[in-house]
C-alpha atoms as a PDB file:
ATOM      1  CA  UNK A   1     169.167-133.755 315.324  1.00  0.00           C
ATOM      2  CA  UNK A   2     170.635-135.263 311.970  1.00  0.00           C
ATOM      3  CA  UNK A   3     173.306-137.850 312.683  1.00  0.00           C
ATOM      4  CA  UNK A   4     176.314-136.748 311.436  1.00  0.00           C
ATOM      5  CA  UNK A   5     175.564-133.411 312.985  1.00  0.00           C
ATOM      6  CA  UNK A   6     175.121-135.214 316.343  1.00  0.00           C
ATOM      7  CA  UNK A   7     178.444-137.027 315.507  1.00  0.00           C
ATOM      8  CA  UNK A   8     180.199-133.645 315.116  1.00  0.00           C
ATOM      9  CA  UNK A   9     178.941-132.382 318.267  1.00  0.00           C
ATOM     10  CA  UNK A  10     180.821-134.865 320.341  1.00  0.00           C
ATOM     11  CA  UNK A  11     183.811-134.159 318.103  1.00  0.00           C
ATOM     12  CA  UNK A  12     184.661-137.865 317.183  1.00  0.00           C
ATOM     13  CA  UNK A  13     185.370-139.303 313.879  1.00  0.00           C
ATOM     14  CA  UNK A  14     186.554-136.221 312.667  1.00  0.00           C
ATOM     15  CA  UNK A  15     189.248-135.549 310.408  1.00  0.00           C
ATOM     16  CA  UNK A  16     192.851-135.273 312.221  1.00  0.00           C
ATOM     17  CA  UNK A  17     193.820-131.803 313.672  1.00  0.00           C
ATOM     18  CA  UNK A  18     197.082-132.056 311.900  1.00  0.00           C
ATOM     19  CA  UNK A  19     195.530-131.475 308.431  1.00  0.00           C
ATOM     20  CA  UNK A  20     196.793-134.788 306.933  1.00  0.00           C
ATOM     21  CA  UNK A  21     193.258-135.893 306.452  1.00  0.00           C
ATOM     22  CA  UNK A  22     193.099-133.541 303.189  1.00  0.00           C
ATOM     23  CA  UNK A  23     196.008-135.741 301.476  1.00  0.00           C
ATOM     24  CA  UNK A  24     195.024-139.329 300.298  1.00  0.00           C
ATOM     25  CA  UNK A  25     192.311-140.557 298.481  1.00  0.00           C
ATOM     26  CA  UNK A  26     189.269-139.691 298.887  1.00  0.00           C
ATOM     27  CA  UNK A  27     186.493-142.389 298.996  1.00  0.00           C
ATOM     28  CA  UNK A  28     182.284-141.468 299.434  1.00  0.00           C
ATOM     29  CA  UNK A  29     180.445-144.016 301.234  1.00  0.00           C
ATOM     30  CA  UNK A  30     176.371-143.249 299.962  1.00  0.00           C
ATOM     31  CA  UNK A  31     173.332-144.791 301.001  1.00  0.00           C
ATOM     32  CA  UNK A  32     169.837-143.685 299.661  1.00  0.00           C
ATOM     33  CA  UNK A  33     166.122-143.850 300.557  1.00  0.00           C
ATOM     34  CA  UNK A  34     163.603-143.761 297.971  1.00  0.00           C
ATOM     35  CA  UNK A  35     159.988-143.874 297.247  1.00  0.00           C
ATOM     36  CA  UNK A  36     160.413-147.763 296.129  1.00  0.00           C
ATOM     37  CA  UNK A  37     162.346-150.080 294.293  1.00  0.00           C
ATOM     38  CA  UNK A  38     161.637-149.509 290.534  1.00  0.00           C
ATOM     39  CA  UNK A  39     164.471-147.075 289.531  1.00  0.00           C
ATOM     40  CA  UNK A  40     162.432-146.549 286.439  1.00  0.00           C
ATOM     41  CA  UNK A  41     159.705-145.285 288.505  1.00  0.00           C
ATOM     42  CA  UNK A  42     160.318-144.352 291.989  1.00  0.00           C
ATOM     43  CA  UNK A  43     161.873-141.421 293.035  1.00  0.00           C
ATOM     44  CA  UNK A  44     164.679-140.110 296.041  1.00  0.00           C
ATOM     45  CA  UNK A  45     163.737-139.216 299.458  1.00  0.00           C
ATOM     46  CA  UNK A  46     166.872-139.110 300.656  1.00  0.00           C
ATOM     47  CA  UNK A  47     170.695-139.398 300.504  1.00  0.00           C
ATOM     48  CA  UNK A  48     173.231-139.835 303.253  1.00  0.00           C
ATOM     49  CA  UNK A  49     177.020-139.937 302.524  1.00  0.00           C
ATOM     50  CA  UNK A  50     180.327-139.541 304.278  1.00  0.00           C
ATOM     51  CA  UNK A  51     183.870-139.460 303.633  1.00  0.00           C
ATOM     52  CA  UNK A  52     186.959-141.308 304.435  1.00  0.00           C
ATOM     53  CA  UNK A  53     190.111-140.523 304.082  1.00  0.00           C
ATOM     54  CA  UNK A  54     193.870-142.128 305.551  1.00  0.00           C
ATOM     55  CA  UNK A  55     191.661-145.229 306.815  1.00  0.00           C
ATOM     56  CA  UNK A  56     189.343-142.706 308.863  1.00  0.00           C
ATOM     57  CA  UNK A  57     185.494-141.821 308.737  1.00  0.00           C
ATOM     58  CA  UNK A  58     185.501-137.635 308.413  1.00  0.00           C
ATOM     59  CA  UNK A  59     182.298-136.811 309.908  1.00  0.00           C
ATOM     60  CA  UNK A  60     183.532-133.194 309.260  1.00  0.00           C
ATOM     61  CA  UNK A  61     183.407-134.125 305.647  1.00  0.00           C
ATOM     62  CA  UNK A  62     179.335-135.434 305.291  1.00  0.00           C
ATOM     63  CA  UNK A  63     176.147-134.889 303.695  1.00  0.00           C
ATOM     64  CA  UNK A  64     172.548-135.437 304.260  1.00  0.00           C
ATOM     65  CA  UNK A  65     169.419-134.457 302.939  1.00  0.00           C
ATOM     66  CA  UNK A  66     165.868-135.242 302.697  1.00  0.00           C
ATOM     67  CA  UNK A  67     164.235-134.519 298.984  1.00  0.00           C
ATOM     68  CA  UNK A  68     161.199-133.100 298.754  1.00  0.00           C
ATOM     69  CA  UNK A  69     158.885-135.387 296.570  1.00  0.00           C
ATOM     70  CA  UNK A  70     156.283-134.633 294.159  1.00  0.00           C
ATOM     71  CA  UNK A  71     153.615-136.270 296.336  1.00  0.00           C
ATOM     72  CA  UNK A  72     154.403-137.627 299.799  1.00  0.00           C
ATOM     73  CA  UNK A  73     154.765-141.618 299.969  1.00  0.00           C
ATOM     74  CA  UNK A  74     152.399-143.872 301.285  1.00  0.00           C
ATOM     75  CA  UNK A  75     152.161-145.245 304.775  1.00  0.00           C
ATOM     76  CA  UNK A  76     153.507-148.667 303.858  1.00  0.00           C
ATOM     77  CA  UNK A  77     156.877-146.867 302.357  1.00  0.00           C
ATOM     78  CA  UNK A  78     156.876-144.271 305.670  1.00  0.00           C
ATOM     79  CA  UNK A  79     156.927-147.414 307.642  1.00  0.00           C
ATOM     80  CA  UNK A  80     160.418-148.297 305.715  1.00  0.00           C
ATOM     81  CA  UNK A  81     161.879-145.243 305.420  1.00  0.00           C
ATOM     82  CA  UNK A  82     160.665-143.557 308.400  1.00  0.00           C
ATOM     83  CA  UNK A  83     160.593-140.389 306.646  1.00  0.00           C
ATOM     84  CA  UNK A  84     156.952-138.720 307.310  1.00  0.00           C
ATOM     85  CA  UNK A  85     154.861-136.416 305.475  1.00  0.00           C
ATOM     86  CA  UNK A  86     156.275-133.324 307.383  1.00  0.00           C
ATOM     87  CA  UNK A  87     159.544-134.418 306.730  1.00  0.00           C
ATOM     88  CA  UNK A  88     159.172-135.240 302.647  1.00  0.00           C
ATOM     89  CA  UNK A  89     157.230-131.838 302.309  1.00  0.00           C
ATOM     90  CA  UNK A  90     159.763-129.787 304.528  1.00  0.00           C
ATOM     91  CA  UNK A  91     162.246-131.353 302.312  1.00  0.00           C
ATOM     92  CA  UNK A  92     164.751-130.096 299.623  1.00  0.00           C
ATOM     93  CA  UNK A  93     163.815-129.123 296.434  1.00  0.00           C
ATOM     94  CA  UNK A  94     165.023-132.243 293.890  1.00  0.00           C
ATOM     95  CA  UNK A  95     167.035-130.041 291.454  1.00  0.00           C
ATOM     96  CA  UNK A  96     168.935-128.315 295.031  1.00  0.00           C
ATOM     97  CA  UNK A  97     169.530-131.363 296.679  1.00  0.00           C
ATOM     98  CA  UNK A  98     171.389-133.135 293.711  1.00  0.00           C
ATOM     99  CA  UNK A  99     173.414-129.857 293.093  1.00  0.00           C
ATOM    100  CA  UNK A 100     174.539-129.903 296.386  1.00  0.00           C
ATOM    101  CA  UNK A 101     175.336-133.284 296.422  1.00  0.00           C
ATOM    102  CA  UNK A 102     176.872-133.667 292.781  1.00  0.00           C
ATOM    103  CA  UNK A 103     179.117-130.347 294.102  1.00  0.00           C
ATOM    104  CA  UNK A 104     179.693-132.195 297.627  1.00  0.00           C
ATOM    105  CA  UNK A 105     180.896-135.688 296.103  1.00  0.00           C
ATOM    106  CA  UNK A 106     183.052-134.710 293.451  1.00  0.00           C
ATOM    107  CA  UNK A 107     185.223-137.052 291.076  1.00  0.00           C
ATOM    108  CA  UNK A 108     185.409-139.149 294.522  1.00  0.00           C
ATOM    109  CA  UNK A 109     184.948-142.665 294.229  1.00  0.00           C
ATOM    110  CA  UNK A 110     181.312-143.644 295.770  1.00  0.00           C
ATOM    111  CA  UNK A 111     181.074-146.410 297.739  1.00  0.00           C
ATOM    112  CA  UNK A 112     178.304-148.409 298.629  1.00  0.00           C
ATOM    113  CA  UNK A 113     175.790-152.314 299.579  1.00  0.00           C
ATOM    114  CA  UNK A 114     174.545-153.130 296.306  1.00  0.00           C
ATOM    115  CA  UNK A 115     175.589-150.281 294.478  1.00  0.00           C
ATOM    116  CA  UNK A 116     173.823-151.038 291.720  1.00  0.00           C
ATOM    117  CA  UNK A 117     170.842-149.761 293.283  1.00  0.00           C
ATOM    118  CA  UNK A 118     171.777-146.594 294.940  1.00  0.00           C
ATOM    119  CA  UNK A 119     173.496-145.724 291.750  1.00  0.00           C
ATOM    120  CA  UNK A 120     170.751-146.481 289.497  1.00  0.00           C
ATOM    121  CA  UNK A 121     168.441-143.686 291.425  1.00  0.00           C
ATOM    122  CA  UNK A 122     171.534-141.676 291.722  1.00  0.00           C
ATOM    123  CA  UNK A 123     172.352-141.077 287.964  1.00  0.00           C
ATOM    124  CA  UNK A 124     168.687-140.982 287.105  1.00  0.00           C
ATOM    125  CA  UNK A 125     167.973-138.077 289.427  1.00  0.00           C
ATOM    126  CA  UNK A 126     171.369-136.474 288.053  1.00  0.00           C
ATOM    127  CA  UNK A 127     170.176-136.772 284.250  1.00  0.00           C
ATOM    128  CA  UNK A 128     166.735-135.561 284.849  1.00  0.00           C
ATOM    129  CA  UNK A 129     167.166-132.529 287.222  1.00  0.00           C
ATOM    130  CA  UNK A 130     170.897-131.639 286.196  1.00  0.00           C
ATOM    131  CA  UNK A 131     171.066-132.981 282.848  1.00  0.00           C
ATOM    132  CA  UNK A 132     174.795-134.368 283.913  1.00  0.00           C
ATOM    133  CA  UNK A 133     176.061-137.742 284.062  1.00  0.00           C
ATOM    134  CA  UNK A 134     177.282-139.333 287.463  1.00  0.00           C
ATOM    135  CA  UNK A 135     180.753-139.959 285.930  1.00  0.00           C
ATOM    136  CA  UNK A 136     182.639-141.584 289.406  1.00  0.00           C
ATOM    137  CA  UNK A 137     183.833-144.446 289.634  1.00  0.00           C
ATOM    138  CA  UNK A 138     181.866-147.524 292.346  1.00  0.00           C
ATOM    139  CA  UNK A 139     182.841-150.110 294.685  1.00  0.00           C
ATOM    140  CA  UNK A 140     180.287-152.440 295.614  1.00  0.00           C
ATOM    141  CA  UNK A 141     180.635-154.002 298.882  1.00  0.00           C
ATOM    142  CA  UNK A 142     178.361-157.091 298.870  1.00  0.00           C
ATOM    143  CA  UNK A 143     180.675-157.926 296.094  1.00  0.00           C
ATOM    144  CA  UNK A 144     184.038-156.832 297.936  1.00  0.00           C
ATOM    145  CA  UNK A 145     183.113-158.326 301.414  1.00  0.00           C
ATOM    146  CA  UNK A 146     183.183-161.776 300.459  1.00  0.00           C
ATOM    147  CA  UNK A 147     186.368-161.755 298.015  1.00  0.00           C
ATOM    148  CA  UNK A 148     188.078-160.716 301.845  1.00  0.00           C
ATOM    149  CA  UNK A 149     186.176-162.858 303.896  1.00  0.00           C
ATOM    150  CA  UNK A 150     185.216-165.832 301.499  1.00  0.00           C
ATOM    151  CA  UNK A 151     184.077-168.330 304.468  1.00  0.00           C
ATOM    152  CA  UNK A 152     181.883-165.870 306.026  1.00  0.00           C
ATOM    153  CA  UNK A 153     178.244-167.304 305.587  1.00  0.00           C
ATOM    154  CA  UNK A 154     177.131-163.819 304.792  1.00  0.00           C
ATOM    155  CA  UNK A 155     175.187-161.965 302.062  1.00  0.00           C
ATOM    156  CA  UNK A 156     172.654-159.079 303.348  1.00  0.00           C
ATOM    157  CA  UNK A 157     174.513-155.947 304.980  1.00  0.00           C
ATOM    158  CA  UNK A 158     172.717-156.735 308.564  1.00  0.00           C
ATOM    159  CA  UNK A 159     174.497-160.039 308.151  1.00  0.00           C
ATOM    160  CA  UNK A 160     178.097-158.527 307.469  1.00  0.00           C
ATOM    161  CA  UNK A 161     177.177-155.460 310.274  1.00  0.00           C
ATOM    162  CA  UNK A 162     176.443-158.694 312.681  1.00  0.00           C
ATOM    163  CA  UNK A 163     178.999-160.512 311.898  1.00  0.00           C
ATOM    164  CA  UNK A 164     181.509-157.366 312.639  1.00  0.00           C
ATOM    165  CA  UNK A 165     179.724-156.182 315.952  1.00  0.00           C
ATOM    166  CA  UNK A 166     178.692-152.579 314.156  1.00  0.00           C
ATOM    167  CA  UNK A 167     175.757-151.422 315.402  1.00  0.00           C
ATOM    168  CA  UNK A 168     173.503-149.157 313.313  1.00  0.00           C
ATOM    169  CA  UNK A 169     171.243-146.573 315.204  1.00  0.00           C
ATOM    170  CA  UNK A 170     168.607-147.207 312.744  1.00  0.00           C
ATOM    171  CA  UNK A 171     168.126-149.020 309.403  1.00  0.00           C
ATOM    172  CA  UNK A 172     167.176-147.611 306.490  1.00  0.00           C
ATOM    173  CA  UNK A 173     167.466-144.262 307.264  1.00  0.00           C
ATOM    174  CA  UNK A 174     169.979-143.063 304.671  1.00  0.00           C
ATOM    175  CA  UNK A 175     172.887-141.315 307.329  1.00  0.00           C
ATOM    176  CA  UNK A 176     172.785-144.328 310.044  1.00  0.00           C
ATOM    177  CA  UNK A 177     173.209-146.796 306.938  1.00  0.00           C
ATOM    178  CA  UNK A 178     176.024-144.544 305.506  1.00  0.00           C
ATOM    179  CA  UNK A 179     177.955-144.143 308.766  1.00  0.00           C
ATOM    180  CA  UNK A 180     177.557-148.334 309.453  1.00  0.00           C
ATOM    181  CA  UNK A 181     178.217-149.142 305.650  1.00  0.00           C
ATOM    182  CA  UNK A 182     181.414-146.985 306.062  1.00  0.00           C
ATOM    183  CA  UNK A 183     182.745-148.899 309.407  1.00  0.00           C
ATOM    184  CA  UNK A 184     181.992-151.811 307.437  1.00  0.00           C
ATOM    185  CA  UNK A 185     184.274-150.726 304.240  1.00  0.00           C
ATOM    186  CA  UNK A 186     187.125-149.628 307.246  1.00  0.00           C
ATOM    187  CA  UNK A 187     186.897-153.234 308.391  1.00  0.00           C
ATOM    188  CA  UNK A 188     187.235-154.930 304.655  1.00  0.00           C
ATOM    189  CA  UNK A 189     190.201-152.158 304.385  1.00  0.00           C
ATOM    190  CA  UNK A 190     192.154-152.983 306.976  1.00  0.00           C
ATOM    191  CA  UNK A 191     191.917-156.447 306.094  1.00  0.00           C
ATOM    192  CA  UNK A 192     194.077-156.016 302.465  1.00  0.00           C
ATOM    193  CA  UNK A 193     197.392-154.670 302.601  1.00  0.00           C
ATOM    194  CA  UNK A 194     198.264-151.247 302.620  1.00  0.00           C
ATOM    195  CA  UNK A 195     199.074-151.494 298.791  1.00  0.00           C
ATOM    196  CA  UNK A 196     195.823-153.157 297.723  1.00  0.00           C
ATOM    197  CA  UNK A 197     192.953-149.994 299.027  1.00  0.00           C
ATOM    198  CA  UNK A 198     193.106-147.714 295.959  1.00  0.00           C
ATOM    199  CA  UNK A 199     189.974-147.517 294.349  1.00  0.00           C
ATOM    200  CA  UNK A 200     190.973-149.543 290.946  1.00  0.00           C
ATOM    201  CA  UNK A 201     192.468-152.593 292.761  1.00  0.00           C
ATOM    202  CA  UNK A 202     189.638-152.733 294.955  1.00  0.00           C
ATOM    203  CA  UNK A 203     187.232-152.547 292.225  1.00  0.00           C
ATOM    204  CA  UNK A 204     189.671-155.153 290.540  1.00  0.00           C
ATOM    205  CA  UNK A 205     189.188-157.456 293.282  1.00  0.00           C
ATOM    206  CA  UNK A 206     185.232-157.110 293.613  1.00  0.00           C
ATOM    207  CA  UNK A 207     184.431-157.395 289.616  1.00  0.00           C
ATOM    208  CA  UNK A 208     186.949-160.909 290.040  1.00  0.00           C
ATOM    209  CA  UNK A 209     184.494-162.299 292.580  1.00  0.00           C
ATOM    210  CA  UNK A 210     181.335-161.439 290.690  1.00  0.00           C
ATOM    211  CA  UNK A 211     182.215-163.056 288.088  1.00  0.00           C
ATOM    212  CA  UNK A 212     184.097-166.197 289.673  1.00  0.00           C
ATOM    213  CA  UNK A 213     180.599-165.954 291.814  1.00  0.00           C
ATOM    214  CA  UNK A 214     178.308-166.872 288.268  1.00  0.00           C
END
């Protein structure tokens, strides 16, 4: 069973009954898997994203999908990913799975552990199978986390996770690192006040310590 469908089905981390979880912004935590590390190259195998909204992970509010490749990776990359040859051929056609998720996100801000990379194979799939831009704004969390926590001898996300107690069902697999890379952005939330979370002063804040970090 996909994680965040498991999640549903013991009806936690769901948006509140009330319906106040529609108001607020809206942030996208996104993790991806791919067929290697050369965004020039390489190609998506999978994206895994959820929502949070009023300092709450909406499981209710998630996506996941596996994209069907052009040829199936190689061992060495299954033993990464974990996504086998079944799974990549039973898999989402490209130009589906990026329309769904390009629909599903929305002008949301995306949030994710080294953006730079999940974005890079993001927009590139977007351009070549939509022919649209990926227009939303990014936070970058391995450059937020340490402007928070500057004494925190930390750099890799299984360092921060650690150093937080989150426990991840399984690395690199696209949902589990989207679910544990959004408990992780909770955490660096609740540490600002309740004035400092909007997306621009966050992005403020990480884009000071990147370059204070040079």
């Amino acid at each position: 069973m996909p994680l965040f469908d498991w999640l549903r089905s013991l009806a936690i981390f769901a948006p509140p009954r009330d319906g106040s979880g529609s108001a607020g912004e809206r942030f996208v935590v996104v993790d991806v898997e791919t067929t290697g590390m050369d965004r020039a190259n390489d190609k998506l195998l999978a994206i895994g994203a959820v929502a949070l909204r009023r300092e709450r992970i909406c499981v209710g509010d998630s996506f996941e999908t596996i994209i069907r490749p052009e040829r199936t990776s190689e061992r060495e990359n299954i033993l990464v990913h974990g996504i086998g040859e079944q799974a990549q051929r039973e898999g989402r056609a490209p130009r589906e799975a990026c329309a769904a998720f390009f629909d599903w996100a929305g002008n949301a801000p995306l949030v994710a552990f080294h953006a730079s990379f999940d974005r890079g194979f993001l927009a590139r799939a977007m351009s070549v199978y939509l022919n649209l831009p990926l227009t939303n704004a990014w936070l970058d969390l391995a450059q937020l986390a340490p402007s928070i926590y500057p004494d925190v001898k930390a750099r890799a996300l299984d360092d921060w996770l650690d150093h937080f107690g989150i426990v991840v069902e399984q690395r690199h697999n696209a949902s589990s690192d989207a679910f544990a890379t959004a408990m992780l952005f909770l955490r660096l939330r609740d540490a600002l006040a309740q004035g400092k979370r909007d997306i621009r002063r966050l992005q403020r804040r990480a884009a000071q310590a990147r370059w204070l970090a040079r």
